[in-house]
PDB file of N, CA and C in Angstrom:
ATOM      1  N   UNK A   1      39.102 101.713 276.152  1.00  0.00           N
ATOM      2  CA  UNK A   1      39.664 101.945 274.836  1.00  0.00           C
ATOM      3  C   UNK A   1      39.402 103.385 274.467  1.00  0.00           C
ATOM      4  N   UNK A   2      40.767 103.752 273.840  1.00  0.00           N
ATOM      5  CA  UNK A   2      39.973 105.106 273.503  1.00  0.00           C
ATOM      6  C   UNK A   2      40.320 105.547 272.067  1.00  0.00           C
ATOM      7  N   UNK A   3      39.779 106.518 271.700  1.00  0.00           N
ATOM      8  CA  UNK A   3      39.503 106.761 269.904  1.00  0.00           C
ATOM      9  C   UNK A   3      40.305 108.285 269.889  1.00  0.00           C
ATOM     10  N   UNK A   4      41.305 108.080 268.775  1.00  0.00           N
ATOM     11  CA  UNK A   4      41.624 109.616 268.582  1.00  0.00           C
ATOM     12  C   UNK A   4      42.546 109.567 267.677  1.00  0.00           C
ATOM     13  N   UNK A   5      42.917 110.806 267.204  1.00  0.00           N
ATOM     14  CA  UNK A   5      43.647 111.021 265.706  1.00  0.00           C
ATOM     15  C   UNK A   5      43.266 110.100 264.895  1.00  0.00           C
ATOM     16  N   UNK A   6      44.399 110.273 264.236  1.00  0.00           N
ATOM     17  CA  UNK A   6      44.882 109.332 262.359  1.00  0.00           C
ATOM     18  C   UNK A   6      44.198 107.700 262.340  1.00  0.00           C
ATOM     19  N   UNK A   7      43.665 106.918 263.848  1.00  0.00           N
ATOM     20  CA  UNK A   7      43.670 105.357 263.797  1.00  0.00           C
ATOM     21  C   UNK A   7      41.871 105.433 263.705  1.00  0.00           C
ATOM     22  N   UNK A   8      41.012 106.610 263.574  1.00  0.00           N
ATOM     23  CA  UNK A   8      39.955 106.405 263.848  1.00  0.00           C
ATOM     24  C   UNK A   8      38.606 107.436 262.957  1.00  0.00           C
ATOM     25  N   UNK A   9      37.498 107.810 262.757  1.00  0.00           N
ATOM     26  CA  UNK A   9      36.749 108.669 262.827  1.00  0.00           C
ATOM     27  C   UNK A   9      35.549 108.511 263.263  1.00  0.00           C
ATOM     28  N   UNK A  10      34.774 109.214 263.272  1.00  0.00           N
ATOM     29  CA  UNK A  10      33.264 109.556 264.393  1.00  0.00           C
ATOM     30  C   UNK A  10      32.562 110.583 263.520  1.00  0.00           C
ATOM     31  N   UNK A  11      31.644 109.601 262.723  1.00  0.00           N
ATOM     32  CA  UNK A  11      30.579 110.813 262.381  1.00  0.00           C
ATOM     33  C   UNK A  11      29.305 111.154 262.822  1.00  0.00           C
ATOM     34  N   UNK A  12      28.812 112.154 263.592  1.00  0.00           N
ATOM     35  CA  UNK A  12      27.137 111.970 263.170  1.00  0.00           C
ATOM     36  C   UNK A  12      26.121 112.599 262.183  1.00  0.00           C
ATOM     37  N   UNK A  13      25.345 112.122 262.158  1.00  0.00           N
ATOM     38  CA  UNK A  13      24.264 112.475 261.485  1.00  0.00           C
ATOM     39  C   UNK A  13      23.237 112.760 262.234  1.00  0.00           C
ATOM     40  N   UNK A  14      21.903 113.727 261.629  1.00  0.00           N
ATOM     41  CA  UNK A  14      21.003 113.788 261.924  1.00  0.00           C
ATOM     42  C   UNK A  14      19.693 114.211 260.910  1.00  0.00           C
ATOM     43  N   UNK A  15      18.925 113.610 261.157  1.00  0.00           N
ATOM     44  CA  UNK A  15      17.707 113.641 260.492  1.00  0.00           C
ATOM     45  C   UNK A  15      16.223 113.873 260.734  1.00  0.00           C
ATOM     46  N   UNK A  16      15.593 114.028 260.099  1.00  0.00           N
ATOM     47  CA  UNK A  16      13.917 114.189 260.820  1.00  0.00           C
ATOM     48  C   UNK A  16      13.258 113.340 260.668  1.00  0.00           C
ATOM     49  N   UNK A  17      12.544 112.050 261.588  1.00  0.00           N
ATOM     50  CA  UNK A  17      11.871 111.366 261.833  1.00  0.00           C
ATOM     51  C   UNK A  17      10.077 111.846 261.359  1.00  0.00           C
ATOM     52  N   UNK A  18      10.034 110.855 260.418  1.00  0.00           N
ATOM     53  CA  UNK A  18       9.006 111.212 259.227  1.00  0.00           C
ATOM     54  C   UNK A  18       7.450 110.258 259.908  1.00  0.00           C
ATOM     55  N   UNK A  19       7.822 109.481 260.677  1.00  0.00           N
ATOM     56  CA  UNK A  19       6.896 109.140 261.712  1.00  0.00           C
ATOM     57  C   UNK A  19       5.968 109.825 262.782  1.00  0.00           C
ATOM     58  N   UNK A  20       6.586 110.293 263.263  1.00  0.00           N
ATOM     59  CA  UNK A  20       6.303 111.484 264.414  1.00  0.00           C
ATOM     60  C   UNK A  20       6.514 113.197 263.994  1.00  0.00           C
ATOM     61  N   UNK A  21       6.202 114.157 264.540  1.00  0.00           N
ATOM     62  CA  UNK A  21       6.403 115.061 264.591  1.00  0.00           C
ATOM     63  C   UNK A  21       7.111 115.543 265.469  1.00  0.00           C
ATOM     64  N   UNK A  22       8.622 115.921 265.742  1.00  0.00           N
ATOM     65  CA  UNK A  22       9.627 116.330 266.461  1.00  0.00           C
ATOM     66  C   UNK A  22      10.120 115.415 266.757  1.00  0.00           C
ATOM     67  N   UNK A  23      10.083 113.799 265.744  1.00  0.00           N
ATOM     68  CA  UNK A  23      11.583 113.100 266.352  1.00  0.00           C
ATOM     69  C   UNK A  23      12.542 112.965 265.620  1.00  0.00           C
ATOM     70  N   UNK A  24      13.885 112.822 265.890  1.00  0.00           N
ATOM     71  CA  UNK A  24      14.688 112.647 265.040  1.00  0.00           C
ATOM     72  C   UNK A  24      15.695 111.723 265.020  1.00  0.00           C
ATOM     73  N   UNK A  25      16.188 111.218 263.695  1.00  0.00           N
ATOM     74  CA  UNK A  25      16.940 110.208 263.989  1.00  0.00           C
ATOM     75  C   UNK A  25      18.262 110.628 264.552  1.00  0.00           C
ATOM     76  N   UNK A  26      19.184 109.768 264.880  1.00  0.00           N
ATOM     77  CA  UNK A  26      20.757 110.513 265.118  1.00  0.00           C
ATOM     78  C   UNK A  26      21.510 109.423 264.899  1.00  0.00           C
ATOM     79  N   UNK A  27      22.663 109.404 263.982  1.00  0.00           N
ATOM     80  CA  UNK A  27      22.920 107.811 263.597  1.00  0.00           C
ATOM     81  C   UNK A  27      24.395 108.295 263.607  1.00  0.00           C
ATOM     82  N   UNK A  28      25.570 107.392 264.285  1.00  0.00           N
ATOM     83  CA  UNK A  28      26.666 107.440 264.295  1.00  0.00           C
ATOM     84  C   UNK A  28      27.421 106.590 263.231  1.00  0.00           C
ATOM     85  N   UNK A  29      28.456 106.823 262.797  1.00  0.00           N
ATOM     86  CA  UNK A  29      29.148 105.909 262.166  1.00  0.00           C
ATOM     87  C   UNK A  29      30.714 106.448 262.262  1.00  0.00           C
ATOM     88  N   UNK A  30      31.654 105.076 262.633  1.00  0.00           N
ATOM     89  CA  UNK A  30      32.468 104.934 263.083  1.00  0.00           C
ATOM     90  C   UNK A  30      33.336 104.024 261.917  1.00  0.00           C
ATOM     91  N   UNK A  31      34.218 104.255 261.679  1.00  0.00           N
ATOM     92  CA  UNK A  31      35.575 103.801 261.028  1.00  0.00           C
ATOM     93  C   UNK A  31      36.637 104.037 261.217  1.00  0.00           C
ATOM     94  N   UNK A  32      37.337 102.365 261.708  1.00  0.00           N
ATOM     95  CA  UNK A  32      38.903 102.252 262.260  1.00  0.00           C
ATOM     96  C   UNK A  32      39.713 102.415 260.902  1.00  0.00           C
ATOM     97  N   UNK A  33      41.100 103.104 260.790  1.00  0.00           N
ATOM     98  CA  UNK A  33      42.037 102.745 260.168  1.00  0.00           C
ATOM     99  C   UNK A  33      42.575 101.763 260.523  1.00  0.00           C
ATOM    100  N   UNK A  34      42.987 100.784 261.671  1.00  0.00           N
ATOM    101  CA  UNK A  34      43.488 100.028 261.925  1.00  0.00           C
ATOM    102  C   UNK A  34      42.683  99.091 263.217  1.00  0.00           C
ATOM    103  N   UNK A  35      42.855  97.899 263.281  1.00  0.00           N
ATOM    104  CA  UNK A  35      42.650  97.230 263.682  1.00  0.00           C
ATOM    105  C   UNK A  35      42.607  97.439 265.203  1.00  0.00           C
ATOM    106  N   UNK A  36      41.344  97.512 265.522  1.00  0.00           N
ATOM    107  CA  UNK A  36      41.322  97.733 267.511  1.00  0.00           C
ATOM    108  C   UNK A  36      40.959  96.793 268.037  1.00  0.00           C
ATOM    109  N   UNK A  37      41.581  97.030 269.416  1.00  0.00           N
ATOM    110  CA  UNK A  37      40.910  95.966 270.636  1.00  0.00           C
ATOM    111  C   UNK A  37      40.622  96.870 271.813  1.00  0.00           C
ATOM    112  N   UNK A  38      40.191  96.110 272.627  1.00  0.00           N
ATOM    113  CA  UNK A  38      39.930  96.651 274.254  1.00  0.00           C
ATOM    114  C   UNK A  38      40.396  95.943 275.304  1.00  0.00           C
ATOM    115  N   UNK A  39      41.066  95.898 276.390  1.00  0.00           N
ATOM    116  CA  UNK A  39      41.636  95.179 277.284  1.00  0.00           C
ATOM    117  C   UNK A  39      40.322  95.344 277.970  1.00  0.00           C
ATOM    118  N   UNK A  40      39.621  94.169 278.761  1.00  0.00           N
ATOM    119  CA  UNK A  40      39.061  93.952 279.657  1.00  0.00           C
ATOM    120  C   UNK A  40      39.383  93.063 280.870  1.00  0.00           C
ATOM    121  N   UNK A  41      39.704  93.199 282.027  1.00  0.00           N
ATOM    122  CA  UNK A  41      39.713  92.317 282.947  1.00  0.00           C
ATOM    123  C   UNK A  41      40.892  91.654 282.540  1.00  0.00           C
ATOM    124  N   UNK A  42      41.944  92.405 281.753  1.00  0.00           N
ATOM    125  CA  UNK A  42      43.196  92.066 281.700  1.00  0.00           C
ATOM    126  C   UNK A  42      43.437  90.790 280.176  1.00  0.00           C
ATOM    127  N   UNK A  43      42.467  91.108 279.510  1.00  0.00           N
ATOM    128  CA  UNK A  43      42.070  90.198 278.674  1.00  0.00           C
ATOM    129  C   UNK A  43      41.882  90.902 277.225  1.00  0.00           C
ATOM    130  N   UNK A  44      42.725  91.023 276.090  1.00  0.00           N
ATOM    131  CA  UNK A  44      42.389  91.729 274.937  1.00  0.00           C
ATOM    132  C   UNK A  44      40.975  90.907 274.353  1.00  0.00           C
ATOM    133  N   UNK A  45      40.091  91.935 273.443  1.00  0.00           N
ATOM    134  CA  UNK A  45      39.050  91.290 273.109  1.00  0.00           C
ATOM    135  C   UNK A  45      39.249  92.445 271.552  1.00  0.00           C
ATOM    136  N   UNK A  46      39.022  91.485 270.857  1.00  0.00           N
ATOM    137  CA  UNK A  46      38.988  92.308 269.214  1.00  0.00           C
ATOM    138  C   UNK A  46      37.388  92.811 269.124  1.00  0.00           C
ATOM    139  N   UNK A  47      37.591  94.326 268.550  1.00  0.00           N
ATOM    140  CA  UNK A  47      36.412  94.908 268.503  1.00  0.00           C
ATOM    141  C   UNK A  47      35.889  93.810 267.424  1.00  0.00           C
ATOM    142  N   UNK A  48      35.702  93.780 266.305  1.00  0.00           N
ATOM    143  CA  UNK A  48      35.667  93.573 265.119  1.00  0.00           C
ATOM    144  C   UNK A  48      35.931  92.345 264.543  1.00  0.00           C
ATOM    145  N   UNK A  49      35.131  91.048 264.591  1.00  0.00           N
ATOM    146  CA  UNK A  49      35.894  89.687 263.894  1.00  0.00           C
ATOM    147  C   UNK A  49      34.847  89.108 263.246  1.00  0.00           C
ATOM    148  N   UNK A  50      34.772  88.933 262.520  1.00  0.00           N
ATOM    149  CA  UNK A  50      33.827  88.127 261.446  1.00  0.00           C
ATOM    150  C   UNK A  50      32.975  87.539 262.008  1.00  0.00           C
ATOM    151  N   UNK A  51      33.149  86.100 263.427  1.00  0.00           N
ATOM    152  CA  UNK A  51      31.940  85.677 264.275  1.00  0.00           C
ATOM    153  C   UNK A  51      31.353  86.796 264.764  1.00  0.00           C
ATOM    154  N   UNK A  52      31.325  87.682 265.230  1.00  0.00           N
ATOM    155  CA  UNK A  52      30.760  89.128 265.622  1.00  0.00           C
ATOM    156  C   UNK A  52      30.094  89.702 264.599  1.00  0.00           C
ATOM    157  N   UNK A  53      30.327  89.771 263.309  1.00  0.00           N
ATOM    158  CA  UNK A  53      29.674  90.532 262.342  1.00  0.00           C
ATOM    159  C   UNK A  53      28.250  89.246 261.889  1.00  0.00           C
ATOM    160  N   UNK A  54      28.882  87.874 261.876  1.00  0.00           N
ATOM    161  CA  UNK A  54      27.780  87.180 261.590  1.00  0.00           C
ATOM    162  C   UNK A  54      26.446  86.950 262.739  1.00  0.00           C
ATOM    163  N   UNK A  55      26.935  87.501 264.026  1.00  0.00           N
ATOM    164  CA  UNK A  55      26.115  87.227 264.498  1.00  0.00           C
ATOM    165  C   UNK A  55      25.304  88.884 264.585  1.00  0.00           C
ATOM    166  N   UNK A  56      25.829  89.845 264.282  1.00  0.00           N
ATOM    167  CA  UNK A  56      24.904  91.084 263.959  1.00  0.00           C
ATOM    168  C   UNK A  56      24.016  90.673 262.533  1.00  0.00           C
ATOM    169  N   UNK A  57      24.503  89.862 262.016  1.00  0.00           N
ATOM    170  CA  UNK A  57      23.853  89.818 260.859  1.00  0.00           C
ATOM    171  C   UNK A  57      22.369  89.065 261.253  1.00  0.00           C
ATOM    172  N   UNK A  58      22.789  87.888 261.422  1.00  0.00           N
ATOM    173  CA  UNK A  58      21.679  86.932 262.078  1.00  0.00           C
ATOM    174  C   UNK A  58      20.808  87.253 263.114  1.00  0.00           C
ATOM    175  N   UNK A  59      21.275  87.398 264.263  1.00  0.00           N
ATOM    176  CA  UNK A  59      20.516  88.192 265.901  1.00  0.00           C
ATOM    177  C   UNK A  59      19.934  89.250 265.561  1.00  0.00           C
ATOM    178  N   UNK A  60      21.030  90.291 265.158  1.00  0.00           N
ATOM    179  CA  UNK A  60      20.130  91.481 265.403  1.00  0.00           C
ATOM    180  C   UNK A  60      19.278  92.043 263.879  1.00  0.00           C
ATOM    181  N   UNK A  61      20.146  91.569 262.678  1.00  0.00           N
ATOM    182  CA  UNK A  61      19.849  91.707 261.636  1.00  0.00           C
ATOM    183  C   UNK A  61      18.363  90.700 261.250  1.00  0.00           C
ATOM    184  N   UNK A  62      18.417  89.579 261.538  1.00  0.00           N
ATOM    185  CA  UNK A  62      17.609  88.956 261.510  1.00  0.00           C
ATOM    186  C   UNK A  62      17.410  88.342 260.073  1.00  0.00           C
ATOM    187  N   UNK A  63      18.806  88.046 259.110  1.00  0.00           N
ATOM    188  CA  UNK A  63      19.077  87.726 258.069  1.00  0.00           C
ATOM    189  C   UNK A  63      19.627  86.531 257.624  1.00  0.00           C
ATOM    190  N   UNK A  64      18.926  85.822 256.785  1.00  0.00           N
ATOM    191  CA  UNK A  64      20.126  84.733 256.987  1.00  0.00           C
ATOM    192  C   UNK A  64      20.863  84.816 255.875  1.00  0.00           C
ATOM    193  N   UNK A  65      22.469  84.110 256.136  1.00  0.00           N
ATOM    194  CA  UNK A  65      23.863  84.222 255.827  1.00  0.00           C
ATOM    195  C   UNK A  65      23.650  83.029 254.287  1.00  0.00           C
ATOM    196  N   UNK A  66      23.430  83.574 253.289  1.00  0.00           N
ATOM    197  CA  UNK A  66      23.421  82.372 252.325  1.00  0.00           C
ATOM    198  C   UNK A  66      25.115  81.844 251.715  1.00  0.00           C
ATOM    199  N   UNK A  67      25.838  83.048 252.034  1.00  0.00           N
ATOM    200  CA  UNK A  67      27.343  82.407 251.472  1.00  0.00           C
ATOM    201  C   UNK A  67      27.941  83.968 252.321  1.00  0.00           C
ATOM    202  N   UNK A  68      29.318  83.122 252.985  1.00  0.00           N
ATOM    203  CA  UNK A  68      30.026  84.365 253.569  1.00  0.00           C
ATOM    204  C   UNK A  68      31.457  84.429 252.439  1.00  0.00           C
ATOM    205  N   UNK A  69      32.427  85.570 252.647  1.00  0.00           N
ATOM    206  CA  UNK A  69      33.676  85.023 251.941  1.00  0.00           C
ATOM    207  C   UNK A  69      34.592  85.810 252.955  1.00  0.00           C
ATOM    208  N   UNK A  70      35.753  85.063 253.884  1.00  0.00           N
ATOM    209  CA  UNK A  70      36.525  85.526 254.733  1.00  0.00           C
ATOM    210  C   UNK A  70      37.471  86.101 253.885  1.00  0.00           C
ATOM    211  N   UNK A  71      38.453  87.251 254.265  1.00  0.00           N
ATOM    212  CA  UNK A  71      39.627  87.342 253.245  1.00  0.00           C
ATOM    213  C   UNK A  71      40.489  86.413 253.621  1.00  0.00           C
ATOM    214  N   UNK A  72      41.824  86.689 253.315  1.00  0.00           N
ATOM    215  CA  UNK A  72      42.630  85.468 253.221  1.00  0.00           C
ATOM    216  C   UNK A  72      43.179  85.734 255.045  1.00  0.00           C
ATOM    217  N   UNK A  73      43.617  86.530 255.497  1.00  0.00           N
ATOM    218  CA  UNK A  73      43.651  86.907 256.686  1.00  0.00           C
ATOM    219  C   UNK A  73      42.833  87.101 257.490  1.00  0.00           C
ATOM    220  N   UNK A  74      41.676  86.594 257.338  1.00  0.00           N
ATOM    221  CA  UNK A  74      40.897  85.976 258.141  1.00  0.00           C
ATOM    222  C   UNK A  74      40.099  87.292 259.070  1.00  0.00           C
ATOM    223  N   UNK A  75      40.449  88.180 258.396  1.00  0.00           N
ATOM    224  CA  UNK A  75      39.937  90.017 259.177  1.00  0.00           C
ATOM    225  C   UNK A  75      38.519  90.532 258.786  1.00  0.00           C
ATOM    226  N   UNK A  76      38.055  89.771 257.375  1.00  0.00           N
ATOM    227  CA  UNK A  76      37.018  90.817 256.974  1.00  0.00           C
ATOM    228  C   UNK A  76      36.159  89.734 256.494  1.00  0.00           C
ATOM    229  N   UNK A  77      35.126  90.132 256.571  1.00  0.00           N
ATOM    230  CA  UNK A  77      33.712  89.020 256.065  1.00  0.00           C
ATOM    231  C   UNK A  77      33.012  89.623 254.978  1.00  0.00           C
ATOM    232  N   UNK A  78      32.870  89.122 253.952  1.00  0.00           N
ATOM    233  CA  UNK A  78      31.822  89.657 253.114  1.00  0.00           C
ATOM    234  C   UNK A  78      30.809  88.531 253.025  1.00  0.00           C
ATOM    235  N   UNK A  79      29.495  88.822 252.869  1.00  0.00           N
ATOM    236  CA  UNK A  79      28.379  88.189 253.311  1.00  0.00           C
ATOM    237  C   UNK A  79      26.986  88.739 252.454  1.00  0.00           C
ATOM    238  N   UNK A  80      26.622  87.541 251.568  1.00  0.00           N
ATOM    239  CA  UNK A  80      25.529  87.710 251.186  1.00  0.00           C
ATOM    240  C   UNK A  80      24.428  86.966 251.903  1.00  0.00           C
ATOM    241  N   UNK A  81      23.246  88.472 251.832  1.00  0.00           N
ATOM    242  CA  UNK A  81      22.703  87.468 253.002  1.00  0.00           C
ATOM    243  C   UNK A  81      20.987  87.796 252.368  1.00  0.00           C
ATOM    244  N   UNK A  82      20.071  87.080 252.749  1.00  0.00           N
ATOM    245  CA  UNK A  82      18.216  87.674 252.553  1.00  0.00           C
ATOM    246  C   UNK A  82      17.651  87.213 253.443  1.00  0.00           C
ATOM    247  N   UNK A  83      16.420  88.242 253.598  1.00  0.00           N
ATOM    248  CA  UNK A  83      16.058  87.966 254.599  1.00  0.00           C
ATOM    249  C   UNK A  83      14.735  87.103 254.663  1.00  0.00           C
TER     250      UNK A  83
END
């Protein structure tokens, strides 16, 4: 898959790691205008789908999901969650 012009952006950041002396953070953030996928193994796979966001929430977030709200198209999750 690849990222470029008007459908995408790529920011980074950087910061000073207040822990250590000479580390730093570097934090990307990424926003589609439109809706992406990736062909794998001949197989589209949606970057981005709500089971995917709940399970960053839960796994890696380590939060639990007390009420989600799908939109009506079924694209975007909003999610209140504590931990």
């Amino acid at each position: 898959m690849g990222i470029g012009g008007k459908e995408s952006e790529i920011r980074f950041t950087q910061r000073r790691d207040d822990r250590h002396n000479g580390l730093y953070l570097i934090t990307r953030h990424f926003r589609a205008e439109q809706d992406l996928s990736a062909t794998v193994a001949s197989r589209e796979i949606p970057m981005h789908t709500p089971d995917a966001f709940r399970w960053l929430l839960r796994d890696q977030g380590r939060l639990e999901i007390v009420r989600g709200f799908e939109s009506p198209d079924a694209r975007f999750l909003t999610a209140i969650c504590r931990k």
